[in-house]
Every structure is written in C-alpha cells, then in structure tokens.
N, C-alpha and C. Protein backbone atom coordinates (compact mmCIF):
# COMPACT_ATOMS: atom_id res chain seq x y z
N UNK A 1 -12.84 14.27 -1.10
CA UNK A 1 -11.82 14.94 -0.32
C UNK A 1 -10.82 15.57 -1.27
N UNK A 2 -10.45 16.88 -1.12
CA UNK A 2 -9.74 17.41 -2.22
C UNK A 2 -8.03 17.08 -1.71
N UNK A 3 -6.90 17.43 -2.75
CA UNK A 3 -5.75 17.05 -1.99
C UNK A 3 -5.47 17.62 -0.83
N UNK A 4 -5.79 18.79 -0.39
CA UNK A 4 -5.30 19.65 0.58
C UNK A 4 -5.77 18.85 1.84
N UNK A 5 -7.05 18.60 1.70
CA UNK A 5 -7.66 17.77 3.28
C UNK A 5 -6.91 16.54 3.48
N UNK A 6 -6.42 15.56 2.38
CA UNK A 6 -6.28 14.28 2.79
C UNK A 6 -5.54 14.16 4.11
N UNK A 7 -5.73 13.17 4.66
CA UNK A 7 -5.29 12.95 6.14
C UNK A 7 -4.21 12.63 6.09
N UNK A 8 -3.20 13.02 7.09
CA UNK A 8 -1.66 12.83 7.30
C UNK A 8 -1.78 11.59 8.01
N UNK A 9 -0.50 10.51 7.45
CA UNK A 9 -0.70 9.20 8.34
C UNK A 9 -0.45 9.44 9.47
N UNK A 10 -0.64 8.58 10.26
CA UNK A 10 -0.11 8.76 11.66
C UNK A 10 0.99 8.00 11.72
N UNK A 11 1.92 8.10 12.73
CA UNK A 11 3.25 7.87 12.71
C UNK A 11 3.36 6.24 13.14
N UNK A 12 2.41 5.80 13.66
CA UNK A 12 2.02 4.03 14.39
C UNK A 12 1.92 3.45 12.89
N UNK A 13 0.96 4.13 12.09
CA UNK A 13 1.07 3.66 10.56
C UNK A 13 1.75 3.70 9.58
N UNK A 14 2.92 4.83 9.59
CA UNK A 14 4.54 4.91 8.98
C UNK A 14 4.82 3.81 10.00
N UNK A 15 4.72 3.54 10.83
CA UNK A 15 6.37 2.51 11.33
C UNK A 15 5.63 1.71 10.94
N UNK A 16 4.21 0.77 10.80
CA UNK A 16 4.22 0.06 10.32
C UNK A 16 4.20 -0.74 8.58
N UNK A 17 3.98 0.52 7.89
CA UNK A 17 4.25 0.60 6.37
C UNK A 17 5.88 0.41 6.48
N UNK A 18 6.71 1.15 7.22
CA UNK A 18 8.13 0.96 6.58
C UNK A 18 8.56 -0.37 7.35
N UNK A 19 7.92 -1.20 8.17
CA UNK A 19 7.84 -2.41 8.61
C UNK A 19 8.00 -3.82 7.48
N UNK A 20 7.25 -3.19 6.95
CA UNK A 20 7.53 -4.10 5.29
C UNK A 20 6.66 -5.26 5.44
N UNK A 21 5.44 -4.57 5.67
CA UNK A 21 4.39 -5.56 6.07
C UNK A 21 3.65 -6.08 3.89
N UNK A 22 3.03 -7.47 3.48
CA UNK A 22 3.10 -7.65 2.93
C UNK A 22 1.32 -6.87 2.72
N UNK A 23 1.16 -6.24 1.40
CA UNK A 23 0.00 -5.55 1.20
C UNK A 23 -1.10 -6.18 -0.07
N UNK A 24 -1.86 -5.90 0.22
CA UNK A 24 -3.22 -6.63 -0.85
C UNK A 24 -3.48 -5.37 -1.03
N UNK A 25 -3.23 -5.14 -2.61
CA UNK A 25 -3.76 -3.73 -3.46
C UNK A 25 -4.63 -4.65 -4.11
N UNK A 26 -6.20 -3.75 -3.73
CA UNK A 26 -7.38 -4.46 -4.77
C UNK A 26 -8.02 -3.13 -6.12
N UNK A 27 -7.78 -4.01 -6.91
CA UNK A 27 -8.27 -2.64 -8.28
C UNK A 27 -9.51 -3.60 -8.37
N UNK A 28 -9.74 -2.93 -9.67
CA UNK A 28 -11.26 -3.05 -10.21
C UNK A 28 -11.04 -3.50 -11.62
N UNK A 29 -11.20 -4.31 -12.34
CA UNK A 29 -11.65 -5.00 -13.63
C UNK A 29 -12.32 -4.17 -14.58
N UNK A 30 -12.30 -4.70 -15.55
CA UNK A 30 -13.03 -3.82 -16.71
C UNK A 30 -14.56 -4.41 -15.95
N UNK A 31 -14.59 -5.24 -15.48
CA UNK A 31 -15.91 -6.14 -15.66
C UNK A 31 -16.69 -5.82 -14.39
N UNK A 32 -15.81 -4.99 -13.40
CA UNK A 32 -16.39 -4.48 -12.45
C UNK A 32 -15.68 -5.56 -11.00
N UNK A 33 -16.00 -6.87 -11.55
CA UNK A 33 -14.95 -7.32 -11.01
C UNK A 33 -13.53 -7.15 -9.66
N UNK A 34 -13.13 -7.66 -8.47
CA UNK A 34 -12.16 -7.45 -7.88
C UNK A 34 -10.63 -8.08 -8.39
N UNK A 35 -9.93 -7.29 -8.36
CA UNK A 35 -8.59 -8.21 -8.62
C UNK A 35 -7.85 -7.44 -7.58
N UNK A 36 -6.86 -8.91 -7.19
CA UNK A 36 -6.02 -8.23 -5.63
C UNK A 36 -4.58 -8.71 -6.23
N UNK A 37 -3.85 -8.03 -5.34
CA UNK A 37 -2.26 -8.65 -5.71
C UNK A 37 -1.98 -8.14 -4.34
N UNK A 38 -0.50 -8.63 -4.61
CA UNK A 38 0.14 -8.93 -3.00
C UNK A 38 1.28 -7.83 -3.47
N UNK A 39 1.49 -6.62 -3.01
CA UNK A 39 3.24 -6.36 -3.05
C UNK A 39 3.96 -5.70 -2.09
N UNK A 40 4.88 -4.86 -2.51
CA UNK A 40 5.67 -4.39 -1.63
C UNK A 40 5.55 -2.74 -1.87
N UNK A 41 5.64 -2.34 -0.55
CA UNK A 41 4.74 -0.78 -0.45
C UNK A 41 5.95 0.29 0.39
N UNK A 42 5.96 1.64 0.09
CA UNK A 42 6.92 2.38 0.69
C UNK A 42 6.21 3.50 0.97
N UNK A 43 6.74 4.25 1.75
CA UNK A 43 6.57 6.00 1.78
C UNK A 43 7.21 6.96 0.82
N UNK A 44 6.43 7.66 0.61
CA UNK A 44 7.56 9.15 -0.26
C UNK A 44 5.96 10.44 0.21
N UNK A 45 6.78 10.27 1.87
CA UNK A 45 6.38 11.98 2.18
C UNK A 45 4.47 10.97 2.74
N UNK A 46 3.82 11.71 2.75
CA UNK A 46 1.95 10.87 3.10
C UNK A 46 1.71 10.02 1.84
N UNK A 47 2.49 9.43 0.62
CA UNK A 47 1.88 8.77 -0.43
C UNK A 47 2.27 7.70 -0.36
N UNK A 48 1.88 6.40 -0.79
CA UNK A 48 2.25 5.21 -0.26
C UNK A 48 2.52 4.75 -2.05
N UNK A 49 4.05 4.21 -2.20
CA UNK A 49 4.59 4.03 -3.70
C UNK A 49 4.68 2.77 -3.57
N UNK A 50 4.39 2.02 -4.93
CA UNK A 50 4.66 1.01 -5.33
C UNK A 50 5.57 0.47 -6.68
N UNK A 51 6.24 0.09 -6.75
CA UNK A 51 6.96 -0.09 -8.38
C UNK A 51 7.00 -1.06 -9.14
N UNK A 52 6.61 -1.14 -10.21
CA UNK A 52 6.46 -2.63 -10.87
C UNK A 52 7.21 -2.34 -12.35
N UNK A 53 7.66 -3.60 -13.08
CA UNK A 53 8.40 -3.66 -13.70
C UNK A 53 7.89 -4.32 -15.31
N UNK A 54 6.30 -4.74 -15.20
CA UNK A 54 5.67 -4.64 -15.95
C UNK A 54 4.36 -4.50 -16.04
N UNK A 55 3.55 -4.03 -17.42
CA UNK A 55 2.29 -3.61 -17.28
C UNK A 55 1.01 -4.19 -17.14
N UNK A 56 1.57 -4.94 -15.88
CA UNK A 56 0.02 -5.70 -15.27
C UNK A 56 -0.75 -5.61 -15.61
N UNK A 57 -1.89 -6.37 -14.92
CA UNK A 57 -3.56 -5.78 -15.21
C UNK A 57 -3.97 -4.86 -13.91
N UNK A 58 -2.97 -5.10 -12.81
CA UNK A 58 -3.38 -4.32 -11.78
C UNK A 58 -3.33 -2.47 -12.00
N UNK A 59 -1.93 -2.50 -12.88
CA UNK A 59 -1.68 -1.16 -13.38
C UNK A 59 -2.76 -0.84 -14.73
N UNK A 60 -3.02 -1.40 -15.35
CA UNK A 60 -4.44 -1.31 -16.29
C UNK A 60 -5.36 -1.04 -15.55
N UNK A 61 -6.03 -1.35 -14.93
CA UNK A 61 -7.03 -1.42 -13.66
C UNK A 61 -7.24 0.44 -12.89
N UNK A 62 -5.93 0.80 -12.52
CA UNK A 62 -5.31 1.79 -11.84
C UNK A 62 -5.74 2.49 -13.30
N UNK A 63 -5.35 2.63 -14.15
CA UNK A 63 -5.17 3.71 -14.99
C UNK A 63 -6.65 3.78 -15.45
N UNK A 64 -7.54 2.54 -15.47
CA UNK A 64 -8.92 3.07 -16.29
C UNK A 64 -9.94 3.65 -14.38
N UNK A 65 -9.83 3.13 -13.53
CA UNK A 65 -9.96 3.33 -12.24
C UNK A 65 -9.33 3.66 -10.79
N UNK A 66 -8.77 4.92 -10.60
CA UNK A 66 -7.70 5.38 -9.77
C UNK A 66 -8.67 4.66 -8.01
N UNK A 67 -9.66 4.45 -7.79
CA UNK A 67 -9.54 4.03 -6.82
C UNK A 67 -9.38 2.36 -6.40
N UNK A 68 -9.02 2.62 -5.29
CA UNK A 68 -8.21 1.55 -4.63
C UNK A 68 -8.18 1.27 -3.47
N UNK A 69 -7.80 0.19 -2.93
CA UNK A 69 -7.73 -0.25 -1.13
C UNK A 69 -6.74 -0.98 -1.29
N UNK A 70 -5.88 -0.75 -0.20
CA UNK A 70 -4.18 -1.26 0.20
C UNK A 70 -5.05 -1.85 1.71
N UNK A 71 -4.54 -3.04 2.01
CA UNK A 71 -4.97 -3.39 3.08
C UNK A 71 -3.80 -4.54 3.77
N UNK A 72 -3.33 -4.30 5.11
CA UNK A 72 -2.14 -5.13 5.58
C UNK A 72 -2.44 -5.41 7.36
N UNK A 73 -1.95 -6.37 7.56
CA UNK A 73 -1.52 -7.10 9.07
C UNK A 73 -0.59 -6.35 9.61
N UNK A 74 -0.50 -6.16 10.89
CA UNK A 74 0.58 -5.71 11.81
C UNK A 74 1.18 -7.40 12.46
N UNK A 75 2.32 -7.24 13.20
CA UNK A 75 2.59 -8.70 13.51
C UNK A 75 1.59 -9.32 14.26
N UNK A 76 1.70 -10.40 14.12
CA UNK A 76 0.83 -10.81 15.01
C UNK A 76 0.71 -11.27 16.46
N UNK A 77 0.09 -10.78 17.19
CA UNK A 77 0.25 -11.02 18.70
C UNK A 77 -0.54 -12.66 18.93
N UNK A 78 -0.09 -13.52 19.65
CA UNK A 78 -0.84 -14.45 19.83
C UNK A 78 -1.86 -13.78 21.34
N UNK A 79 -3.25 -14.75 21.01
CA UNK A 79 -3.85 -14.51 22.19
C UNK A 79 -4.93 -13.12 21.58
N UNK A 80 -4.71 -12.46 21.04
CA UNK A 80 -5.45 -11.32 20.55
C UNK A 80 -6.73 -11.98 19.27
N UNK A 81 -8.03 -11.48 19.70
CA UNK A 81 -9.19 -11.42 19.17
C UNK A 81 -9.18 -11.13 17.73
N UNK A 82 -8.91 -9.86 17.24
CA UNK A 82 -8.72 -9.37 16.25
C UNK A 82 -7.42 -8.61 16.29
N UNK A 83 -6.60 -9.07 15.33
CA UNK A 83 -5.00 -8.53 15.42
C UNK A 83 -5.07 -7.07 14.84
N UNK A 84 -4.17 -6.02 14.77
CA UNK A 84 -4.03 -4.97 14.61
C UNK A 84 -3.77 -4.98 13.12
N UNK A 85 -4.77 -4.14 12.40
CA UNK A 85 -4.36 -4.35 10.42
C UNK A 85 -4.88 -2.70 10.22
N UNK A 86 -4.12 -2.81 8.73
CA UNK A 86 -4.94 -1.64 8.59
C UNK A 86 -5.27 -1.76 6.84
N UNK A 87 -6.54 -0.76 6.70
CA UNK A 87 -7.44 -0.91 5.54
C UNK A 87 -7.38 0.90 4.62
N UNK A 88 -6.55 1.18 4.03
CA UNK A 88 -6.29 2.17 3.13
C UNK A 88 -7.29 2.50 2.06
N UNK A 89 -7.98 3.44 2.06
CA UNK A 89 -9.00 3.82 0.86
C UNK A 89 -8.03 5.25 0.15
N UNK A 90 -7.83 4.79 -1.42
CA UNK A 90 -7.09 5.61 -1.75
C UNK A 90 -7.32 6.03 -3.05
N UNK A 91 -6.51 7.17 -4.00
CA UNK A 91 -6.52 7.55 -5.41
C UNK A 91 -5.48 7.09 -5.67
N UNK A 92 -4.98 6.40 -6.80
CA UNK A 92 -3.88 6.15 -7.34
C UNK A 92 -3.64 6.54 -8.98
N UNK A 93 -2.14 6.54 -8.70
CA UNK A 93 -2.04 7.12 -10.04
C UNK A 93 -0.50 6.20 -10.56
N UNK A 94 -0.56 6.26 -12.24
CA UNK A 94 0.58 5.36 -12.47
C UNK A 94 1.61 6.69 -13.04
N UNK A 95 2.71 5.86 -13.07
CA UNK A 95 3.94 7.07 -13.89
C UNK A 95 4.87 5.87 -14.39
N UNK A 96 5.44 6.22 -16.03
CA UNK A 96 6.54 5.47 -16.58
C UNK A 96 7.34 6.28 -15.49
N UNK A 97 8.61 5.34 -14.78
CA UNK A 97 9.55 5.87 -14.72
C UNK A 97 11.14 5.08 -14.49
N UNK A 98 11.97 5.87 -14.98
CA UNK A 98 13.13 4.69 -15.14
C UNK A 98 14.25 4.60 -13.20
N UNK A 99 13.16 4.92 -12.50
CA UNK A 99 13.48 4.64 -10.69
C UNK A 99 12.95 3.75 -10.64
N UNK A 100 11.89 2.53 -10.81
CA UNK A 100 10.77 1.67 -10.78
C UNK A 100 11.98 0.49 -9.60
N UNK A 101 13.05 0.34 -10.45
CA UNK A 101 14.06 -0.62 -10.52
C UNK A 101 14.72 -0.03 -8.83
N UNK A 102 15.10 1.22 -9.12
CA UNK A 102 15.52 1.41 -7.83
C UNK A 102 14.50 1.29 -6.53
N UNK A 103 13.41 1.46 -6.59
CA UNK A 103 12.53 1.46 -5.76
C UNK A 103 12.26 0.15 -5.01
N UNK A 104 12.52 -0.65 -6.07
CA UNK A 104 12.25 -2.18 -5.68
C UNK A 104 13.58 -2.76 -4.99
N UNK A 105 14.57 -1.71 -5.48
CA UNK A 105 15.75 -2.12 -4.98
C UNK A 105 15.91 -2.31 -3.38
N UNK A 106 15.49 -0.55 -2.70
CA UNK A 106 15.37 -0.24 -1.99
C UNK A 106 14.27 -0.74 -0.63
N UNK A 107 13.22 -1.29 -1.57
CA UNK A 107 12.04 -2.02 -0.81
C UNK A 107 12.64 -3.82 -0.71
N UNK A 108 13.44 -4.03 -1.63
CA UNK A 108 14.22 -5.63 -1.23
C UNK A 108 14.80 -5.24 -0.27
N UNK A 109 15.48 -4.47 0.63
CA UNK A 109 16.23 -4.70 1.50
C UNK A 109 15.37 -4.48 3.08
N UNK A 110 14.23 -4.25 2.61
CA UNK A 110 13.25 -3.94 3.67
C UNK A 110 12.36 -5.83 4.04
N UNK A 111 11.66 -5.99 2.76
CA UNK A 111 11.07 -7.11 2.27
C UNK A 111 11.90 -8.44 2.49
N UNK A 112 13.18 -8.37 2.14
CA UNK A 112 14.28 -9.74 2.01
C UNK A 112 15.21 -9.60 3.01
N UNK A 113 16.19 -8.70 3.00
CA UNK A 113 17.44 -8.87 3.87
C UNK A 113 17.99 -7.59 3.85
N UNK A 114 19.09 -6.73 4.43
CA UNK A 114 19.39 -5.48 4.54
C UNK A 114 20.40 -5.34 3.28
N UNK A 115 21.22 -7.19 2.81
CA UNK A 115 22.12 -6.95 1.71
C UNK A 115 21.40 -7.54 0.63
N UNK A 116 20.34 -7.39 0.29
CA UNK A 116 19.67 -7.66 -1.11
C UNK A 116 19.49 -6.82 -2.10
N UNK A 117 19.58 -7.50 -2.89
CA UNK A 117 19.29 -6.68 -4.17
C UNK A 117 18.27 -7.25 -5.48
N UNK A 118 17.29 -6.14 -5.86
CA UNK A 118 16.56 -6.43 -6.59
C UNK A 118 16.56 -7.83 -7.27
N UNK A 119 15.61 -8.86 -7.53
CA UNK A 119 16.14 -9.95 -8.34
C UNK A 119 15.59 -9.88 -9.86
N UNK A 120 16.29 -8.95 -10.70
CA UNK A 120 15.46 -8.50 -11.50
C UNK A 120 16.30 -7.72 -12.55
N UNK A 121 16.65 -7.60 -14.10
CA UNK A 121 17.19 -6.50 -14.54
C UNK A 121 16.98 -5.61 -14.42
N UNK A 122 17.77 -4.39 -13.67
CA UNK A 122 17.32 -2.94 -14.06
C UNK A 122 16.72 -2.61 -15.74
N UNK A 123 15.99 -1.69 -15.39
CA UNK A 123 15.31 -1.17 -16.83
C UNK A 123 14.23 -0.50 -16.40
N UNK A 124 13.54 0.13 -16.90
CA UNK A 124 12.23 1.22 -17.03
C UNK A 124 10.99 0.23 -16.29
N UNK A 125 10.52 1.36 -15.96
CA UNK A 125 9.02 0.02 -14.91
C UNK A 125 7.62 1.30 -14.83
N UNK A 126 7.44 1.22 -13.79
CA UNK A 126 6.10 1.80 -13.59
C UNK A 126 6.36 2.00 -12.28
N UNK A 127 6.09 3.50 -11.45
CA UNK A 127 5.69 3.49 -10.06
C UNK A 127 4.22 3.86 -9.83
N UNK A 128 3.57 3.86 -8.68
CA UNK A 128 2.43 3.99 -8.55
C UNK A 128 2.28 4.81 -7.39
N UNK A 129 1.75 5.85 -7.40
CA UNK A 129 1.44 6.74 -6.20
C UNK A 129 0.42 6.64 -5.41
N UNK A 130 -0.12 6.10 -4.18
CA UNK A 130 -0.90 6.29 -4.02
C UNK A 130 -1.51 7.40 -2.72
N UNK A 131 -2.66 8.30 -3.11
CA UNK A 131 -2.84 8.97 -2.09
C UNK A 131 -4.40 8.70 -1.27
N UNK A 132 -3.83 8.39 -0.06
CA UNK A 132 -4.35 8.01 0.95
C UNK A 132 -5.36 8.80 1.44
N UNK A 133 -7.00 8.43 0.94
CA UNK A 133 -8.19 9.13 1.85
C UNK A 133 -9.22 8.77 2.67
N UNK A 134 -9.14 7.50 2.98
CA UNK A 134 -9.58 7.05 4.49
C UNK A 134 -8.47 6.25 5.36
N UNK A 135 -8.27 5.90 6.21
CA UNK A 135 -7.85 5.48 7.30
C UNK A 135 -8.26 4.29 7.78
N UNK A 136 -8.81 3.24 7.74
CA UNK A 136 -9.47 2.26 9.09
C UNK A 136 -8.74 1.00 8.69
N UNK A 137 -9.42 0.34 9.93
CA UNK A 137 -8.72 -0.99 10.70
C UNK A 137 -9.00 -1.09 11.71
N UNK A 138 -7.92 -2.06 12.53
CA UNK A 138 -8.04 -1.72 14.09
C UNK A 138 -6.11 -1.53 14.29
N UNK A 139 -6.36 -0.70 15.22
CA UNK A 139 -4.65 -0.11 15.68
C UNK A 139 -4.62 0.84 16.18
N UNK A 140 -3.74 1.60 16.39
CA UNK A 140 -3.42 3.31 17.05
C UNK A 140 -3.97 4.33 15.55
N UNK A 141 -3.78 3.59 14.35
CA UNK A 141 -4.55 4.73 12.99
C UNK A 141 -5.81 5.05 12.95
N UNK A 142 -6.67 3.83 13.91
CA UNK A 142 -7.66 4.22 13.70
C UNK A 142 -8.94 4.54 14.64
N UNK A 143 -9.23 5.41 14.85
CA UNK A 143 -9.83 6.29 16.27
C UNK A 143 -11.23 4.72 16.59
N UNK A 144 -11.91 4.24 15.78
CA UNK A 144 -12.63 3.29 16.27
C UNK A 144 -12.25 2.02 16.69
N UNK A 145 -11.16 1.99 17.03
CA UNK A 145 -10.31 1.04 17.43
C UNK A 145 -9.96 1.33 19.23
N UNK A 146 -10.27 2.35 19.24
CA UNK A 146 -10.16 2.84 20.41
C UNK A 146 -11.44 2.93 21.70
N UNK A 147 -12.72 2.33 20.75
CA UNK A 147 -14.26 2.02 21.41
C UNK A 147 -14.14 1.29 21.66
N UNK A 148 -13.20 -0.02 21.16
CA UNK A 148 -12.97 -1.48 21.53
C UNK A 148 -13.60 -2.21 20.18
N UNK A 149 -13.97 -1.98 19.14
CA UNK A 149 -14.28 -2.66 18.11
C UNK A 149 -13.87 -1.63 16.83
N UNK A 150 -13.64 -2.56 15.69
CA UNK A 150 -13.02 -2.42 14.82
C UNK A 150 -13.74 -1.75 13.48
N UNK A 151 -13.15 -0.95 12.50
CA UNK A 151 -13.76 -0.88 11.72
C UNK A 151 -13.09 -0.70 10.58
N UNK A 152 -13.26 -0.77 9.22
CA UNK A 152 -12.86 -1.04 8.21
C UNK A 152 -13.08 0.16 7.17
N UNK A 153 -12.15 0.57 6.11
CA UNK A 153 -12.02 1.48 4.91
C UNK A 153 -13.13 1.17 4.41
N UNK A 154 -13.90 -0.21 4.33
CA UNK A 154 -15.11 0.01 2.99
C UNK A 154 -16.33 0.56 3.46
C-alpha cells in the first residue's frame, strides 16, 4: 500500500486510541523471533506516535524491521462474547527527537491523571511514527465485525 492509499482511521478508533487504552507493540528480533511491549500510544493527524526515552530493543527491532502490529482492548463490557479490540498492521519509523519527553508528558495525563506529569527527567528520547495499513478486530473499525464475527490484522 503506498502512502497515499493508507486508510484514514475511523473516528470510533480515534476516540478509542485517545482513550488511553494500554497497547502491545510487537516487533521482530534479529532472530526472527516476537518481542511485545506494553505502552502508551497517541495521534498526530492518521499516525499513531509513541515516545521512549531510551534505546530499547523494541526501537532496534523498528529500525532493522519497520513492520509492526499495535494491538489494544476497548473497555470491557461484561456479558459480551468477544469484547471490542482492535489489531493495527503498520510501518514504523524511529526519529531522535528532543519532544520524546513532552510527548510522554502529554500521554501521562491521558494514561495517569489530568495533573500528571512525566515521571522521568526531561532530555532527548526517541519518537516513533507509526503508519497504519490494515485495520482489524472486532468494533465499529472494522467492517467484519459487522457479519457478526471477528477478524484480525494478521
């Protein structure tokens, strides 16, 4: 999919990204290998940003292999079969940049409390862009969700 096609989120999937739902970014290993981490995820415009403050293996991972899957829960309804999640197939890309700090700033008050603040020295970090080229789950994002069964990014 070139950039021009990628799919615009749908707006059920912005409210639930800026929901501050907790996300499993899975990269890839030198070894081929899965490695997952848990973080905290934002919007800037259809790209879904992440900021970290040091050079992981997840950001190693990202830089020798830009693809990726972000995958998250909507709340959970009791009584429901399969709860509403969604499964992100994406390109990612890393950038030094000295916002990393603010970003996280901005995502603590989403993540923790409305008066929080980063727990962390400001200083230079890493953000991560990611752009979004499949869609699935089950929810309003994703049209097979709407047959009555579910389906998934992989």
């Amino acid at each position: 999919m070139t950039e021009n096609t990628r799919p615009a989120l749908p707006q059920a999937l912005r409210d639930l990204i800026e929901s501050g739902p907790m996300v499993h970014l899975s990269t890839i290993n030198a070894d081929g290998s899965p490695q997952v981490s848990v973080v905290w995820v934002g919007l800037d415009g259809d790209e879904l940003v992440t900021a970290h403050m040091g050079w992981y293996a997840k950001l190693r991972n990202i830089e020798r292999d830009p693809r990726v899957v972000l995958s998250f829960d909507a709340p959970r309804q009791p009584g429901v079969f399969l709860n509403e999640h969604a499964v992100l197939r994406a390109q990612a890309t890393v950038g030094a940049s000295d916002e990393a700090w603010g970003l996280l700033n901005r995502l603590a008050k989403i993540y923790m409390s409305p008066e929080a603040e980063f727990p962390a020295p400001q200083g230079p970090g890493y953000i991560v862009r990611y752009a979004v080229e499949r869609v699935g789950g089950v929810g309003p994002w994703s049209a097979s969700s709407h047959r009555g069964g579910g389906a998934s990014a992989g």
